[in-house]
Protein backbone atom coordinates (compact mmCIF):
# COMPACT_ATOMS: atom_id res chain seq x y z
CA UNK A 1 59.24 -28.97 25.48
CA UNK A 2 56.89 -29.16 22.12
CA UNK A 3 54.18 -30.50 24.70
CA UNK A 4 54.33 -27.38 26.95
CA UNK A 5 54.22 -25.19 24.04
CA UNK A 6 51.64 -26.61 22.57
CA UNK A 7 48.60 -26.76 25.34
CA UNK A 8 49.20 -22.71 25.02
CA UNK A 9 48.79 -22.91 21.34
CA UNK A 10 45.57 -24.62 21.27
CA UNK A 11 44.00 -22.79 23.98
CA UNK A 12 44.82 -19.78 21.94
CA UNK A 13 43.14 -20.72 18.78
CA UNK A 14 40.19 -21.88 20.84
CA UNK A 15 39.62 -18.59 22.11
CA UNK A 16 40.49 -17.20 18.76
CA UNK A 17 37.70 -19.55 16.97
CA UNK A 18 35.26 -18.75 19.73
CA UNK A 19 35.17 -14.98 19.68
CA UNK A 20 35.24 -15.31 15.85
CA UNK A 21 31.65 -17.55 16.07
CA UNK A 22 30.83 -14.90 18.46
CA UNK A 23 31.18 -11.57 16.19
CA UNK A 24 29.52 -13.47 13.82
CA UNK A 25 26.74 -14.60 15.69
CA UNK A 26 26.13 -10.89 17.06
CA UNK A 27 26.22 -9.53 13.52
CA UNK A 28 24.01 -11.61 12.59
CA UNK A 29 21.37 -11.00 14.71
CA UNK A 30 22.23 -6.97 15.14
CA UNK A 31 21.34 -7.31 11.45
CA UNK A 32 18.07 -9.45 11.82
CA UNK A 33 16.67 -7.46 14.53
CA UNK A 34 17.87 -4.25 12.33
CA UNK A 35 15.59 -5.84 9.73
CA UNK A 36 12.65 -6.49 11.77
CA UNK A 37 12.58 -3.11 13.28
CA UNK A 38 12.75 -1.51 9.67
CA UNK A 39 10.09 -3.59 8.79
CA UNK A 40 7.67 -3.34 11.50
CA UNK A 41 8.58 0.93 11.31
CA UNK A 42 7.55 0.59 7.35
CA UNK A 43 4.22 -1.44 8.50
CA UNK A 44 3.53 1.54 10.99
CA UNK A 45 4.10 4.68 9.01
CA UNK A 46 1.52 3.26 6.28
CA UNK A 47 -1.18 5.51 8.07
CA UNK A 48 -4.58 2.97 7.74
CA UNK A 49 -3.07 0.30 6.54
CA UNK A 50 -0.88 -0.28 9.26
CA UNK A 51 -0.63 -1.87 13.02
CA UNK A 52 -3.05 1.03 14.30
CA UNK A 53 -5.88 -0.10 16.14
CA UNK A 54 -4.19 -3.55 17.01
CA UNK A 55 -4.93 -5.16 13.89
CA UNK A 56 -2.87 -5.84 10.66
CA UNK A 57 -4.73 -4.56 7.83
CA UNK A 58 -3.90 -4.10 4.14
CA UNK A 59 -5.82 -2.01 2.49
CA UNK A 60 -8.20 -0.74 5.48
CA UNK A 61 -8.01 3.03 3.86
CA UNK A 62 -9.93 1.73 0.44
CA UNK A 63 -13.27 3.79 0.95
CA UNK A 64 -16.67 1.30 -0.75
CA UNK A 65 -17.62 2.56 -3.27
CA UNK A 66 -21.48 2.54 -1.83
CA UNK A 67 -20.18 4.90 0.37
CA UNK A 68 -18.61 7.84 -1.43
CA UNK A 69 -21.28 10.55 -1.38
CA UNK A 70 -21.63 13.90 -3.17
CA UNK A 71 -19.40 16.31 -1.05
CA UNK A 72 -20.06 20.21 -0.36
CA UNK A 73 -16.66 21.67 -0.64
CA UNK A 74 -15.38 18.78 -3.47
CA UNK A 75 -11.86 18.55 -1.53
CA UNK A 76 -12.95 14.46 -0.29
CA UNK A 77 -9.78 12.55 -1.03
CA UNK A 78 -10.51 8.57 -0.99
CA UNK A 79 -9.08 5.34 -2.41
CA UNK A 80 -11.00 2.68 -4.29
CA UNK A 81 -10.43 -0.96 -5.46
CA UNK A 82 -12.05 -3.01 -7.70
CA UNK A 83 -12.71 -4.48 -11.29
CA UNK A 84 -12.75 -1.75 -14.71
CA UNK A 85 -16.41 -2.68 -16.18
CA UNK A 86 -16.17 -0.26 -18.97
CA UNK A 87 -14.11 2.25 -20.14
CA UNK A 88 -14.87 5.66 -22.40
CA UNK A 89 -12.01 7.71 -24.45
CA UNK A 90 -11.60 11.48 -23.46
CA UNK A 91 -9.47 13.83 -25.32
CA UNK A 92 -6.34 13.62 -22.89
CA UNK A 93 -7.68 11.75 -20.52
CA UNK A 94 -9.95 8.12 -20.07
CA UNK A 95 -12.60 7.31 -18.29
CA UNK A 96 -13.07 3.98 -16.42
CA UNK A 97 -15.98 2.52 -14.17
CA UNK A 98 -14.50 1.00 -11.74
CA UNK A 99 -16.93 -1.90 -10.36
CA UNK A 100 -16.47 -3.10 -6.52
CA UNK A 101 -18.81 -5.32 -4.98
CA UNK A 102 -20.72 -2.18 -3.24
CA UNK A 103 -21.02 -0.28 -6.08
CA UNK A 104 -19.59 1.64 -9.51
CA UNK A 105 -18.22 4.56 -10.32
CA UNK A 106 -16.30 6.86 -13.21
CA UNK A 107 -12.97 7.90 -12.69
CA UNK A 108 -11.49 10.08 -14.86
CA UNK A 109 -7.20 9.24 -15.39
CA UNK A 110 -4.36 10.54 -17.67
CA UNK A 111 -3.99 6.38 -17.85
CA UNK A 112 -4.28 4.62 -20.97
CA UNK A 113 -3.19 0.96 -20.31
CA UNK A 114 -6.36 -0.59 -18.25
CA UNK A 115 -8.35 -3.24 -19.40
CA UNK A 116 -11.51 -3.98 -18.84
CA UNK A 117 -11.55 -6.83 -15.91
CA UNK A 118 -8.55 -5.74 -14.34
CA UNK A 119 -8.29 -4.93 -10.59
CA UNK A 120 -7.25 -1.43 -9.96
CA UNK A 121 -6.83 0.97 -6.84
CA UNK A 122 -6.91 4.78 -7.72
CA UNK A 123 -6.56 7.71 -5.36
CA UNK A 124 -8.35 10.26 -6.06
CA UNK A 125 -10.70 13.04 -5.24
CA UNK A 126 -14.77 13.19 -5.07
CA UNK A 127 -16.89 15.02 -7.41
CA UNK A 128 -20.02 15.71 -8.29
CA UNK A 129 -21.69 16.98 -12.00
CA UNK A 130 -25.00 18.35 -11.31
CA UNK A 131 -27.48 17.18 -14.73
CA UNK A 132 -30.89 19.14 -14.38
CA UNK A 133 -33.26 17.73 -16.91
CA UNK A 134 -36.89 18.48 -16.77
CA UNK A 135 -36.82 18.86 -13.76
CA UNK A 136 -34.88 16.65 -12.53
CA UNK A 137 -31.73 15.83 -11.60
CA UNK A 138 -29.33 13.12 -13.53
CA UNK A 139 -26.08 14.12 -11.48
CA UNK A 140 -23.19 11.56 -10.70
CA UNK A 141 -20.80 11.22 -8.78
CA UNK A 142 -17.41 10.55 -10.11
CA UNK A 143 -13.58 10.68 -8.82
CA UNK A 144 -10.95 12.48 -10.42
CA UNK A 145 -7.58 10.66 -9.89
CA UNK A 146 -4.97 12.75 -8.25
């Protein structure tokens, strides 16, 4: 009689073991592909730096520095990485040249903590300070961090 009962028994926790490796196993990969998807969503909705275009790029929206020009209306937004050469105190604000391998230029931050040699990426927009002298003109281009 045990015998009969017990083929019943053990087919029972079978099943019961095999659905429980199965719940698991689905909630484990309902939460891996969950992650993936959030992460390939947060690559996308990066704008530049993205997937767009079919390639994976990090930091493809940092303009050169060689190629920030003078703008007409002054609204140019751009981002720029490189190296602080030199820094200048203002009265609420600093001024840092930042030093890329195209280029320099000042930006003018409410940040105090850089160091000279440090790498940096500011966001900021282009503007230009006309400097006749004799005749001439001295202006420069700078970016004023946003």
């Amino acid at each position: 009689m045990m015998r009969k009962f017990a083929q019943p028994v053990a087919f029972m926790q079978q099943a019961i073991n095999s659905s429980l490796v199965f719940f698991w196993m689905s909630k484990f990969v309902k939460n891996r592909l969950g992650l993936t998807f959030l992460l390939v969503v947060g690559l996308c909705s990066c704008g530049n730096s993205g997937l767009s275009g079919g390639k994976l790029g990090i930091g493809t929206n940092v303009t050169p520095i060689r190629a920030i020009k003078p703008p007409q209306d002054n609204q140019s937004t751009v981002y720029i990485q490189g190296k602080v050469s030199k820094q200048a105190p203002l009265i609420k604000e600093q001024l840092y040249q930042i030093d890329d391998t195209t280029g320099k230029i000042w930006v003018v931050t409410k940040q105090t903590n850089l160091q000279e040699g440090q790498q940096v990426v500011f966001k900021g927009k282009v503007r230009y300070r006309s400097i006749p002298l004799a005749g001439k003109e001295f202006g420069e281009v700078y970016l004023e961090e946003e």
